[in-house]
C-alpha atoms as a PDB file:
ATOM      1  CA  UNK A   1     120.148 120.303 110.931  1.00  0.00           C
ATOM      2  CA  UNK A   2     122.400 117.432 112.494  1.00  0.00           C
ATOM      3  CA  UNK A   3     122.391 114.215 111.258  1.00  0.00           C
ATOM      4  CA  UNK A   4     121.999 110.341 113.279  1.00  0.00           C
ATOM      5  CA  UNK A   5     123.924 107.941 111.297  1.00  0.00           C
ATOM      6  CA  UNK A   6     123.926 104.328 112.068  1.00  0.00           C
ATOM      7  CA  UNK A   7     127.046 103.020 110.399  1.00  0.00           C
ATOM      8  CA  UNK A   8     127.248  99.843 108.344  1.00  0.00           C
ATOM      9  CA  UNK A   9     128.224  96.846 110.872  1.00  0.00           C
ATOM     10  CA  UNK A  10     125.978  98.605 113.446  1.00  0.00           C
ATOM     11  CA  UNK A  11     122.892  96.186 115.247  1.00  0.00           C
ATOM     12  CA  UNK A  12     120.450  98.462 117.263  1.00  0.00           C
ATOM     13  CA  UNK A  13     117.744  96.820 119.645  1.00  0.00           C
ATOM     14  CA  UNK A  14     114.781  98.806 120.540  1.00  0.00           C
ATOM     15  CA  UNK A  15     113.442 101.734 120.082  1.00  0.00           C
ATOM     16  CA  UNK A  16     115.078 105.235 118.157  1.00  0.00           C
ATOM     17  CA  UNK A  17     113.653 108.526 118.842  1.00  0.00           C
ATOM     18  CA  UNK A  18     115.663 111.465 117.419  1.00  0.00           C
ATOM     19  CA  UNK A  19     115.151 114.877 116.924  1.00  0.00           C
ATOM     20  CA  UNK A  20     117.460 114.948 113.769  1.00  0.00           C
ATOM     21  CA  UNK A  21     117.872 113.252 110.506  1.00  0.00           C
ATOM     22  CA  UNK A  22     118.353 109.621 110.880  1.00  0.00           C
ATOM     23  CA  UNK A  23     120.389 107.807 108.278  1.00  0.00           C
ATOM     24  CA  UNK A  24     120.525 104.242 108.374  1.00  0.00           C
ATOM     25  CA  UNK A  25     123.766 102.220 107.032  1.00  0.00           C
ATOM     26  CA  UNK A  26     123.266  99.476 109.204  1.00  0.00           C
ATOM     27  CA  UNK A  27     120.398  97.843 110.997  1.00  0.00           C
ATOM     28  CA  UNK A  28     117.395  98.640 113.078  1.00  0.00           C
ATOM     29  CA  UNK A  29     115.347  96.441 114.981  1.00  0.00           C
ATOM     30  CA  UNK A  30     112.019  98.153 116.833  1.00  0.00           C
ATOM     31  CA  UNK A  31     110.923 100.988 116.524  1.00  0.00           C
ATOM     32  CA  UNK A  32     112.211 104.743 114.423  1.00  0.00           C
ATOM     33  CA  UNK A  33     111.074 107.672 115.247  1.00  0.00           C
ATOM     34  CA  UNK A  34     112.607 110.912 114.165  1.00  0.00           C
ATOM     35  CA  UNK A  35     111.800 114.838 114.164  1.00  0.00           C
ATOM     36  CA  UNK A  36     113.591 115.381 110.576  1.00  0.00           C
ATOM     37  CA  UNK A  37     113.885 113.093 107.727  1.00  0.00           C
ATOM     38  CA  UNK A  38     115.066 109.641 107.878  1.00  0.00           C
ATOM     39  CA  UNK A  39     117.330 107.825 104.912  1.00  0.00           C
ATOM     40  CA  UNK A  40     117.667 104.469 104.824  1.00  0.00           C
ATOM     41  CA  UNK A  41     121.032 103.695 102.483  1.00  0.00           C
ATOM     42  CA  UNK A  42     121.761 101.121 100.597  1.00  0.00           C
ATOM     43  CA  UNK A  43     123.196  97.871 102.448  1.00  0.00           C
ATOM     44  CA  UNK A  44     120.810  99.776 105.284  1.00  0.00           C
ATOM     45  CA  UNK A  45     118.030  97.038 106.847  1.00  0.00           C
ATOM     46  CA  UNK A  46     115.132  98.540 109.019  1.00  0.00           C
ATOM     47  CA  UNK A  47     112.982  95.812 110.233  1.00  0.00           C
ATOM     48  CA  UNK A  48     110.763  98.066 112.545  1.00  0.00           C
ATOM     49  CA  UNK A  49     108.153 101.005 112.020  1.00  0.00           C
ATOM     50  CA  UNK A  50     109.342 104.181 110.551  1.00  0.00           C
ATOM     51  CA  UNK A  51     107.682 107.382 111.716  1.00  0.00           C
ATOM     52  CA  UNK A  52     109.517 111.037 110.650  1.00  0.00           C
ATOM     53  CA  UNK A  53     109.913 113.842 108.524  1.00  0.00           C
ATOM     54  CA  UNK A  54     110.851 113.069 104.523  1.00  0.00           C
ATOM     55  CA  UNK A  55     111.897 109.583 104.283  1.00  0.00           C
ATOM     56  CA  UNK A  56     114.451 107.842 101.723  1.00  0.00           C
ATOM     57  CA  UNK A  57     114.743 104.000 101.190  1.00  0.00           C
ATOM     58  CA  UNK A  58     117.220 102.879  99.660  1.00  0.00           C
ATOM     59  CA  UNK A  59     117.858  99.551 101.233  1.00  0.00           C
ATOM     60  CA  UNK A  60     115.578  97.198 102.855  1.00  0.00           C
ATOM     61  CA  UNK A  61     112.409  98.347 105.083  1.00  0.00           C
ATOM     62  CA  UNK A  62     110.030  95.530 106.582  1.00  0.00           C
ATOM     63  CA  UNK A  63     107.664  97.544 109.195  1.00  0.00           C
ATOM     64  CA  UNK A  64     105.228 100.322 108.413  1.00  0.00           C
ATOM     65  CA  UNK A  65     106.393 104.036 107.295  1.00  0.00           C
ATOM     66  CA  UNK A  66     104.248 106.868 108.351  1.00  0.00           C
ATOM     67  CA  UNK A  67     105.901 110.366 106.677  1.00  0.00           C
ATOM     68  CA  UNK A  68     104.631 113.822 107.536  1.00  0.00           C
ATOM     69  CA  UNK A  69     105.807 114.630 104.123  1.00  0.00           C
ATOM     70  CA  UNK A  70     106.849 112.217 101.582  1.00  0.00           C
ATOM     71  CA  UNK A  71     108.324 108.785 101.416  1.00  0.00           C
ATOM     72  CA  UNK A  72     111.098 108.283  98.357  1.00  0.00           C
ATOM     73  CA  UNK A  73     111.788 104.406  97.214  1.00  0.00           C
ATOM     74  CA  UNK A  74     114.471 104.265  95.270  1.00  0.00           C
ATOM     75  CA  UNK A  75     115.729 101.676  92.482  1.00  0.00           C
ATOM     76  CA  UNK A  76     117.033  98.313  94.443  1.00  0.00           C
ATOM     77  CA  UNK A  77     115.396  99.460  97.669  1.00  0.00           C
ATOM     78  CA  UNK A  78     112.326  96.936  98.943  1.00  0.00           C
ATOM     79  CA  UNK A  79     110.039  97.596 101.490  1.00  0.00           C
ATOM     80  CA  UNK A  80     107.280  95.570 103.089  1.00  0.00           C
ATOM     81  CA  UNK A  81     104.613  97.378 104.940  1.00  0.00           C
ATOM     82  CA  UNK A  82     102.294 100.134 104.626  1.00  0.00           C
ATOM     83  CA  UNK A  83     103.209 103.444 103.726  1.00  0.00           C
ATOM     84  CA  UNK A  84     101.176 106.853 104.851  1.00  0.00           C
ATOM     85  CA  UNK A  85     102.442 109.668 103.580  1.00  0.00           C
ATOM     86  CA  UNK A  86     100.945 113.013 101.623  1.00  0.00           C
ATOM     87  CA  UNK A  87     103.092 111.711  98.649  1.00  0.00           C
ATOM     88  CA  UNK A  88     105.268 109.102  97.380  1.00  0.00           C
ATOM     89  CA  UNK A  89     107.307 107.935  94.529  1.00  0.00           C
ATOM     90  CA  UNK A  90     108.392 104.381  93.549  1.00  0.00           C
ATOM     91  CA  UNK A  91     111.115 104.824  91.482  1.00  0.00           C
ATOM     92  CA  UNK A  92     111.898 101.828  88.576  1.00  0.00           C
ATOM     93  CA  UNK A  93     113.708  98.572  89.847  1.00  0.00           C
ATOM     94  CA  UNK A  94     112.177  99.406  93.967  1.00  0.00           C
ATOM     95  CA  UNK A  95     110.306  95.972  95.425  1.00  0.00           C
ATOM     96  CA  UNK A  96     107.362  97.545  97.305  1.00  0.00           C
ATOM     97  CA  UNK A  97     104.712  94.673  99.271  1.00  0.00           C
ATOM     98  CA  UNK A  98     101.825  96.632 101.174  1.00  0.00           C
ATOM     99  CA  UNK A  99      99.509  99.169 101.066  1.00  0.00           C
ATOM    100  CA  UNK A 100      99.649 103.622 100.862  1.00  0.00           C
ATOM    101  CA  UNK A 101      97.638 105.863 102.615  1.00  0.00           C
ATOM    102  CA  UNK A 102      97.921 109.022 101.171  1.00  0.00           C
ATOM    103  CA  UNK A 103      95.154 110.312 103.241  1.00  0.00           C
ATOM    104  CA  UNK A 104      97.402 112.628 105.510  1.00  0.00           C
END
């Protein structure tokens, strides 16, 4: 499957809906909404709700994140917002403020 990317130094308005993978190196501002996965790199800010496929976060998140699968927060990453998702992992060193719904 094709990937999205929106490159580091990149400022998107409004509202995202892709039916690829979406990987985030720059910043978001609205709304996400993807068929596939969506990655969120480090140095990547999202400040908008996250809806998709298998989600990574490595950088910054402040919204909601609803997965169809799983949502991965890896060390450094911080998100604020609620997470639904079937599963999800928090890895050691990840800032996480909100609550999960694992109720999928």
């Amino acid at each position: 499957m094709a990937s999205t990317v929106i490159g580091a130094g990149i400022t998107i308005e409004g509202e995202i809906t892709s039916e690829e993978d979406v990987i985030v190196q720059g910043t978001v501002r609205g709304k996400l909404a993807a068929d596939g996965g969506v990655t969120v790199e480090q140095g990547g800010v999202v400040e908008a709700d996250i809806a998709g496929g298998p989600t990574t976060v490595s950088g910054q998140v402040t919204g909601n994140i609803s997965s169809t699968d799983r949502v991965d927060l890896q060390p450094g990453s911080k998100v604020v917002g609620n997470v639904k998702a079937a599963r999800i992992t928090i890895a050691d060193g990840a800032q996480f403020k909100g609550n999960v719904d694992m109720d999928v």
